[in-house]
N, C-alpha and C. Protein backbone atom coordinates (compact mmCIF):
# COMPACT_ATOMS: atom_id res chain seq x y z
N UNK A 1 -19.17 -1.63 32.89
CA UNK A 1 -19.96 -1.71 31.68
C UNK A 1 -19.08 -2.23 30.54
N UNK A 2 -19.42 -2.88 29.81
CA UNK A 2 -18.87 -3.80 28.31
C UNK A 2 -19.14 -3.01 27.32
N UNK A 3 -17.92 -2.78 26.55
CA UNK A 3 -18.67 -2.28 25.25
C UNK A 3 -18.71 -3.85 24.49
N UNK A 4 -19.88 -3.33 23.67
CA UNK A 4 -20.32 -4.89 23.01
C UNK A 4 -20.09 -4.84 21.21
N UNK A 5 -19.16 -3.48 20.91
CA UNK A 5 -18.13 -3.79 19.78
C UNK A 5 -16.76 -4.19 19.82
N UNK A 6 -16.61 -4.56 21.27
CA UNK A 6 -15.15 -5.43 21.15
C UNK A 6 -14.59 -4.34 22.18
N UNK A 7 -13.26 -4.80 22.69
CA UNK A 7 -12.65 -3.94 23.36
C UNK A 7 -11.48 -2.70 22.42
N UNK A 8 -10.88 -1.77 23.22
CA UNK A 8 -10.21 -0.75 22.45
C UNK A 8 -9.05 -1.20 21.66
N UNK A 9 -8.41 -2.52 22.03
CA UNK A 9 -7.38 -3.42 21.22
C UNK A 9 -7.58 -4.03 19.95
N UNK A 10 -9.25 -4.13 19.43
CA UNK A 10 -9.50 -5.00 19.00
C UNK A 10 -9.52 -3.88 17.59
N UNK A 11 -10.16 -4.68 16.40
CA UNK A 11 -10.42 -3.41 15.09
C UNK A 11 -11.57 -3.68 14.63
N UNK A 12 -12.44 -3.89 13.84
CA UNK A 12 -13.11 -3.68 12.95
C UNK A 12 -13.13 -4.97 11.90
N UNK A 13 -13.41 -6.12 11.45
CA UNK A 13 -13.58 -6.82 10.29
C UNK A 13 -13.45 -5.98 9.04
N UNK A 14 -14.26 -5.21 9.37
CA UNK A 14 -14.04 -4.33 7.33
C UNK A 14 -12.62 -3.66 7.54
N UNK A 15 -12.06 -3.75 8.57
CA UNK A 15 -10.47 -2.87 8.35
C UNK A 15 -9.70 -4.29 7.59
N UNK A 16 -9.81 -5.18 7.91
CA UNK A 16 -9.57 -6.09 7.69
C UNK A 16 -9.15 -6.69 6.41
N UNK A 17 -10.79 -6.73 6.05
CA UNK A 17 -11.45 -6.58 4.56
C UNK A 17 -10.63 -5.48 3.46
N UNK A 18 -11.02 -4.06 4.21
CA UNK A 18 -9.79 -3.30 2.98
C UNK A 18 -8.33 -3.75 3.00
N UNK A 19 -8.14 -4.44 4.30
CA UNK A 19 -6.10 -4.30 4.00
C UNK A 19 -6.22 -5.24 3.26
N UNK A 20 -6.75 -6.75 3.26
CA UNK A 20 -6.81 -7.38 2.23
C UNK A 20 -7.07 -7.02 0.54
N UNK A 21 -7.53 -6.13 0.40
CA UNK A 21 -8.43 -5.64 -0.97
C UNK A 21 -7.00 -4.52 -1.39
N UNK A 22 -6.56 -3.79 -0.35
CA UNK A 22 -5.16 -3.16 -0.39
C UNK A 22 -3.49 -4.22 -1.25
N UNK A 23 -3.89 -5.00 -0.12
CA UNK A 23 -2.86 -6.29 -0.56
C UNK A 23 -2.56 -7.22 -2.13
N UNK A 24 -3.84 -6.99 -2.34
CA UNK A 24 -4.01 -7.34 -3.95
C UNK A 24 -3.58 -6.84 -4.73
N UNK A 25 -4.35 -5.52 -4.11
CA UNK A 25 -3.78 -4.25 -5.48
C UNK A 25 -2.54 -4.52 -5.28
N UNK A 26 -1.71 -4.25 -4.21
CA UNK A 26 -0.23 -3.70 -4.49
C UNK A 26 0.32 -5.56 -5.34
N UNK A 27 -0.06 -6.66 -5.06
CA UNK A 27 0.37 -7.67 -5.73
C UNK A 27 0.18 -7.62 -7.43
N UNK A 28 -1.00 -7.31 -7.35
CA UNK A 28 -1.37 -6.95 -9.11
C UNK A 28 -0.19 -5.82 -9.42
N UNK A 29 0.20 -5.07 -8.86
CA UNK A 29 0.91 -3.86 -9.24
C UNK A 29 2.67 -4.43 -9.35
N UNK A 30 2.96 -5.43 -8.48
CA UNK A 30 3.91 -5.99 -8.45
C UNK A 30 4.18 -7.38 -9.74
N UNK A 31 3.04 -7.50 -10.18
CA UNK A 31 3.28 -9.02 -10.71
C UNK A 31 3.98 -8.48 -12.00
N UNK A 32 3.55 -7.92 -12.74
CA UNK A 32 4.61 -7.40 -14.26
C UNK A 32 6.14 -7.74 -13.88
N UNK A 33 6.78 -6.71 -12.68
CA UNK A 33 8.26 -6.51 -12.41
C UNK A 33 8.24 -7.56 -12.18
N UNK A 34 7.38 -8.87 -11.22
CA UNK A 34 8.32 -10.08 -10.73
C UNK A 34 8.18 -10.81 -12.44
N UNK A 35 7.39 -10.77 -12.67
CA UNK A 35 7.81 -11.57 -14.82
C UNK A 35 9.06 -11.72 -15.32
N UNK A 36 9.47 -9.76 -14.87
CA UNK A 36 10.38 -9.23 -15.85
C UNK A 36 11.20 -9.37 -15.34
N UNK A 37 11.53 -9.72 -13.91
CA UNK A 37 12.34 -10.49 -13.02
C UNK A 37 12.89 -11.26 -13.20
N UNK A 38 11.93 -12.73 -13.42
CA UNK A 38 12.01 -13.85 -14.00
C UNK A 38 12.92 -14.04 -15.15
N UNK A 39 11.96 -13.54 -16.21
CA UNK A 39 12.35 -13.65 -17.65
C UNK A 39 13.70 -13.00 -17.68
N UNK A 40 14.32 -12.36 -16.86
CA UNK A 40 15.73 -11.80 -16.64
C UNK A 40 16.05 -10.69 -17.42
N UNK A 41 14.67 -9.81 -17.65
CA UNK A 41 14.98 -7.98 -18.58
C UNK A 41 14.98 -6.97 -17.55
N UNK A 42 14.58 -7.43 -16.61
CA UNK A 42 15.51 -6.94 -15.09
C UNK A 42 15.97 -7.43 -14.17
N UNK A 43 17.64 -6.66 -13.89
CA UNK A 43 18.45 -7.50 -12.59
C UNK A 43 17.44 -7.65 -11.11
N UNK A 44 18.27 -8.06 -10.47
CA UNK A 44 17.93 -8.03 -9.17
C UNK A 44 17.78 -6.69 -8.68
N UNK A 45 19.47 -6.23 -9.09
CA UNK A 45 20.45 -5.69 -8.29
C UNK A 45 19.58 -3.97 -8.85
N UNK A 46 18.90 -4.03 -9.86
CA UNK A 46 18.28 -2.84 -9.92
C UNK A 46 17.10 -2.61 -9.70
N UNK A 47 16.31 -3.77 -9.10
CA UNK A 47 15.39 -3.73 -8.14
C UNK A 47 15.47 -3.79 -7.43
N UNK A 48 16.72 -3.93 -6.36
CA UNK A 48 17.08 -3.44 -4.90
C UNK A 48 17.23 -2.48 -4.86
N UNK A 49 18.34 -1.79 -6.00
CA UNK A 49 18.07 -0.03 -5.66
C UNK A 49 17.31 0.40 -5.64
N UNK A 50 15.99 0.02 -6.42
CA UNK A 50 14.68 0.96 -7.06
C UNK A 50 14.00 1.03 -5.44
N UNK A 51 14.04 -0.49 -5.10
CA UNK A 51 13.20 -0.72 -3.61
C UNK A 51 13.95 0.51 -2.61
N UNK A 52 14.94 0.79 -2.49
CA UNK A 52 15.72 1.27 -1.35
C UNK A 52 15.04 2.50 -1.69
N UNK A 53 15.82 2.90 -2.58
CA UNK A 53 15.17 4.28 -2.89
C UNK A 53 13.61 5.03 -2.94
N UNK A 54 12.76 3.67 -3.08
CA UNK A 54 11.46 3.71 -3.02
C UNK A 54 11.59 4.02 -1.39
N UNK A 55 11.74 2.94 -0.59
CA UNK A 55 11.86 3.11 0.86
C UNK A 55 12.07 4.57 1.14
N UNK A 56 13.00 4.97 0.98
CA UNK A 56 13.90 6.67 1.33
C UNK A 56 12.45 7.64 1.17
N UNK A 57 12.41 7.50 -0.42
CA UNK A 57 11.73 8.94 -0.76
C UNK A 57 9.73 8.63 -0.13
N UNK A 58 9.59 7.55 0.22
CA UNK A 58 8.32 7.46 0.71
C UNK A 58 8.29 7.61 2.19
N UNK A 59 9.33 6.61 2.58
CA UNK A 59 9.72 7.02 4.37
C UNK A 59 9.75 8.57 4.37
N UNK A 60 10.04 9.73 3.71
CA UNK A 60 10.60 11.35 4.02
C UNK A 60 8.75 11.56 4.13
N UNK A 61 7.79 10.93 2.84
CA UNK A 61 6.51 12.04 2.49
C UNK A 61 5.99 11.02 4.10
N UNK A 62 5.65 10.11 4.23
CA UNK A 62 5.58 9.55 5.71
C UNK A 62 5.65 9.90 6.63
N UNK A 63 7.15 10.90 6.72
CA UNK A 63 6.97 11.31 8.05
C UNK A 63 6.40 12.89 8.04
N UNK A 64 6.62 13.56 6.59
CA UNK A 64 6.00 14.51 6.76
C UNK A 64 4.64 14.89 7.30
N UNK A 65 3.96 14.02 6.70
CA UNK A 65 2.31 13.62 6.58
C UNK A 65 1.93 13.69 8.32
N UNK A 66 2.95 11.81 8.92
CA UNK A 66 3.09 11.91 9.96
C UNK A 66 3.22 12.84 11.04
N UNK A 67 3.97 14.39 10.95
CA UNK A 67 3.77 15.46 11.57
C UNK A 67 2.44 16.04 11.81
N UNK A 68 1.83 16.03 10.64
CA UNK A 68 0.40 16.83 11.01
C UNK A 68 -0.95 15.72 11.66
N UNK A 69 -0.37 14.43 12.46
CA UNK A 69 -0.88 13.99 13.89
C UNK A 69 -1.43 14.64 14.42
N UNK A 70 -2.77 14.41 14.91
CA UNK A 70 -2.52 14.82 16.42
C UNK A 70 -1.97 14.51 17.76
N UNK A 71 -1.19 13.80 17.37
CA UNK A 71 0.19 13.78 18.10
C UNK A 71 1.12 13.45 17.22
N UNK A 72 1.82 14.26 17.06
CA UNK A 72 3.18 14.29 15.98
C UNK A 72 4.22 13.20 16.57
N UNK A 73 4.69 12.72 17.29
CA UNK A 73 5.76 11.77 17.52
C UNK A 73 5.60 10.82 17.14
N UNK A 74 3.75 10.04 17.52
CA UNK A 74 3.56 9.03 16.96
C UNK A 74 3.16 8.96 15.35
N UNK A 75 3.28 9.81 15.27
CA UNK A 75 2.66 9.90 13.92
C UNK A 75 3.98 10.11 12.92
N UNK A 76 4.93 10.68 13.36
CA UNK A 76 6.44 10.55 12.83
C UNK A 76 6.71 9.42 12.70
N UNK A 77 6.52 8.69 14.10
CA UNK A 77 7.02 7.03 13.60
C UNK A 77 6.43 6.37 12.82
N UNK A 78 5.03 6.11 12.98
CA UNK A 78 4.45 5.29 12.29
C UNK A 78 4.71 5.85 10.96
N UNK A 79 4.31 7.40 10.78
CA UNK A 79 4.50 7.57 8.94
C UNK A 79 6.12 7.30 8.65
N UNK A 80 6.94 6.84 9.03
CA UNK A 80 8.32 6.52 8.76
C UNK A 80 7.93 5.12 8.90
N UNK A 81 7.66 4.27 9.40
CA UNK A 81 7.74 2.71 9.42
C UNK A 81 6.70 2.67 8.20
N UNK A 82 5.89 3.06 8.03
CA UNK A 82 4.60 2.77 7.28
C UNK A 82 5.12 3.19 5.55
N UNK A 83 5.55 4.48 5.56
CA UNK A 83 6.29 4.69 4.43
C UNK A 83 7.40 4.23 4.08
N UNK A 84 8.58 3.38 4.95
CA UNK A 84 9.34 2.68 4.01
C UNK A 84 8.72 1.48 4.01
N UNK A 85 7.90 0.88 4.75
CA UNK A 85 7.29 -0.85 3.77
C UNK A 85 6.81 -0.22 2.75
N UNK A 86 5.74 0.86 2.38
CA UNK A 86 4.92 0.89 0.95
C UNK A 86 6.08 1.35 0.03
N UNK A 87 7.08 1.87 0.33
CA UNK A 87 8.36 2.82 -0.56
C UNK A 87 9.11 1.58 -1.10
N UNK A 88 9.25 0.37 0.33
CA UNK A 88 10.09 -0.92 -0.33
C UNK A 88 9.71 -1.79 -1.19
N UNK A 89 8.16 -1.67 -1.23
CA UNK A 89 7.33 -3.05 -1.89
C UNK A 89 6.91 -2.08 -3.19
N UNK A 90 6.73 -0.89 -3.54
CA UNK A 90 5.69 -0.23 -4.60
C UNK A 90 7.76 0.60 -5.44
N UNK A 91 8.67 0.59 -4.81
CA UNK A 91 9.95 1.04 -5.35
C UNK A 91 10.26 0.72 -6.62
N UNK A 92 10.00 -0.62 -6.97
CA UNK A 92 10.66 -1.27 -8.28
C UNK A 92 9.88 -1.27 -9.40
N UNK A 93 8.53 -0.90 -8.82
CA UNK A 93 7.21 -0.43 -10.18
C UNK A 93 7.70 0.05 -11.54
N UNK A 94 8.56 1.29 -10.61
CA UNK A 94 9.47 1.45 -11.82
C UNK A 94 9.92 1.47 -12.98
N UNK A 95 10.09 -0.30 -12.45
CA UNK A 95 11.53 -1.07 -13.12
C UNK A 95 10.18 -1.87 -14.23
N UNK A 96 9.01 -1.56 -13.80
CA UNK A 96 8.16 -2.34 -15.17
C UNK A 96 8.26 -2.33 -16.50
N UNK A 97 8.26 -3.52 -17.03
CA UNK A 97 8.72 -3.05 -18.36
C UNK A 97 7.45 -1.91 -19.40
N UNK A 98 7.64 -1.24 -20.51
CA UNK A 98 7.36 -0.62 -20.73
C UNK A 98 5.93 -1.17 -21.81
N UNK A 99 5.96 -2.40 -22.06
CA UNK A 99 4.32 -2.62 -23.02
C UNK A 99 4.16 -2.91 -21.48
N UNK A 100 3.77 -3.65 -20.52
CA UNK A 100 3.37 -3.80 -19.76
C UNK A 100 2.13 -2.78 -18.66
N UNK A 101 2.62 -1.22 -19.21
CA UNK A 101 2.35 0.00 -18.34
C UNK A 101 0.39 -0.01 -19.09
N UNK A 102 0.54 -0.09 -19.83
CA UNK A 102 -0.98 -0.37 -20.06
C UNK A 102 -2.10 -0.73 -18.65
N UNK A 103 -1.57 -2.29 -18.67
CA UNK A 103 -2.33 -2.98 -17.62
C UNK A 103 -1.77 -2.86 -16.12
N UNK A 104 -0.32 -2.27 -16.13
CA UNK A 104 -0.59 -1.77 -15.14
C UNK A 104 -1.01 0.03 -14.77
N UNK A 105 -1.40 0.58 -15.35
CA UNK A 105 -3.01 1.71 -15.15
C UNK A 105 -4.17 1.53 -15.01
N UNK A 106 -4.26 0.21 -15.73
CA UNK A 106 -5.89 -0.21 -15.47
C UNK A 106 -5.79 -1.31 -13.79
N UNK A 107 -4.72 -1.56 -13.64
CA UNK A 107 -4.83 -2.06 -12.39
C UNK A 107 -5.00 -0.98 -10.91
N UNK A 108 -3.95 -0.02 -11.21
CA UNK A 108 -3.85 1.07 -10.40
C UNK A 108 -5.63 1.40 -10.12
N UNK A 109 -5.79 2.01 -11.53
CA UNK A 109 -7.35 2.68 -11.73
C UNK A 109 -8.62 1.34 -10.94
N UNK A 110 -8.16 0.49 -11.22
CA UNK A 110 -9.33 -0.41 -11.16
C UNK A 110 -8.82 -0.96 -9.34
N UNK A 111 -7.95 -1.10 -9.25
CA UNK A 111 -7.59 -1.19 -7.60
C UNK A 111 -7.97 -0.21 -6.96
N UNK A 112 -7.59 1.67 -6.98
CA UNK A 112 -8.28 2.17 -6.23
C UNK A 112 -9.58 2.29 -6.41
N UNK A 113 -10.48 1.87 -7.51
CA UNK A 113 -12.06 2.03 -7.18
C UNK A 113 -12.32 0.76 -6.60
N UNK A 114 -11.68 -0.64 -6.43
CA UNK A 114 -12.38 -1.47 -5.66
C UNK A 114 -11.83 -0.94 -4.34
N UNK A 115 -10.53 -0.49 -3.58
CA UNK A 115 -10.57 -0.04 -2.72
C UNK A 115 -11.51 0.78 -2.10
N UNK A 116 -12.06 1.72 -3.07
CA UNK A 116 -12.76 2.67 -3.04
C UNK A 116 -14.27 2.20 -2.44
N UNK A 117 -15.19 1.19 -3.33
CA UNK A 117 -15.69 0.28 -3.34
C UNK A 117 -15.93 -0.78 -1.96
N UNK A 118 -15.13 -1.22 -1.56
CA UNK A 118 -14.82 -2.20 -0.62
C UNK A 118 -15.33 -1.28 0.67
N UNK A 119 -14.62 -0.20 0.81
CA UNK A 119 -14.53 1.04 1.79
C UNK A 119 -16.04 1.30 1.88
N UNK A 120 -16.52 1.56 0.70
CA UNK A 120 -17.91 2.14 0.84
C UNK A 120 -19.17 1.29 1.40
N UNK A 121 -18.96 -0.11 1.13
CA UNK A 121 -20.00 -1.00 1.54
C UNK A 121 -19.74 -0.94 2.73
N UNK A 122 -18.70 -0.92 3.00
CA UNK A 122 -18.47 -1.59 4.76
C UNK A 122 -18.89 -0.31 5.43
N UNK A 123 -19.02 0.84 4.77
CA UNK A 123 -19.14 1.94 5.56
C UNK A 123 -20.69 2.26 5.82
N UNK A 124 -21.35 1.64 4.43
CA UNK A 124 -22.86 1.99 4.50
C UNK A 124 -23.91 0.41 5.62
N UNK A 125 -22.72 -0.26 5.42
CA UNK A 125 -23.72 -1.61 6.33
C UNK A 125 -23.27 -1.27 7.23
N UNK A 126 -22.29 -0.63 8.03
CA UNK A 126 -21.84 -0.15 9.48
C UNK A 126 -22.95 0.96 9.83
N UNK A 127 -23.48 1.67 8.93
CA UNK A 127 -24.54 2.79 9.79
C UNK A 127 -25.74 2.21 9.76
N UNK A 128 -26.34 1.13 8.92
CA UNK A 128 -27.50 0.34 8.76
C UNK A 128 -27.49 -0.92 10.05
């Protein structure tokens, strides 16, 4: 017998749809620091630390999280791989400069309700 939503390898289009809608946000959330990057009112070299350290302290809540799996091993790993990319890329936020923090709250705020948003359509045309 076929299942005729795809096989168990396969995912979902709206998963899709949110990582994309995910991907934005964290770019909107990033674009200030790469400016201030640019414009040179922050080093590199202290947005590599910020990133590392972002990595560390998000990789630790990752794997914590990751424990309460229902299967904890995999769920250790993945919340450790999964939490240092978001710890390496969201680390240097930081380092934003300070008029800037305005718009980035209204991005935060306004990213998780389209996340929020995005999630919900796909969830209500999936039971329809």
């Amino acid at each position: 017998m076929t299942n005729p939503t795809g096989d168990g390898r396969s995912f979902p289009l709206s998963a899709l749809f949110i990582l994309m809608a995910a991907c934005s946000v964290v770019a909107a959330l990033v674009a200030p620091l790469s400016r201030a990057l640019g414009a040179g009112a922050v080093s590199l070299t202290a947005a590599a630390q910020a990133s590392a350290c972002g990595a560390i302290l998000v990789m630790l809540m990752g794997a914590v999280i990751g424990l309460y799996h229902h299967r904890p091993g995999r769920g250790l790993g993945w919340g450790i791989l999964v939490g240092g990319g978001i710890g390496m890329v969201m680390g240097p936020v930081v380092l934003t400069p300070q008029d800037a923090f305005s718009s980035l709250l209204t991005m935060s705020i306004g990213g998780a309700v389209a996340l929020l948003a995005v999630a919900a359509i796909f969830r209500g045309a999936s039971r329809s």
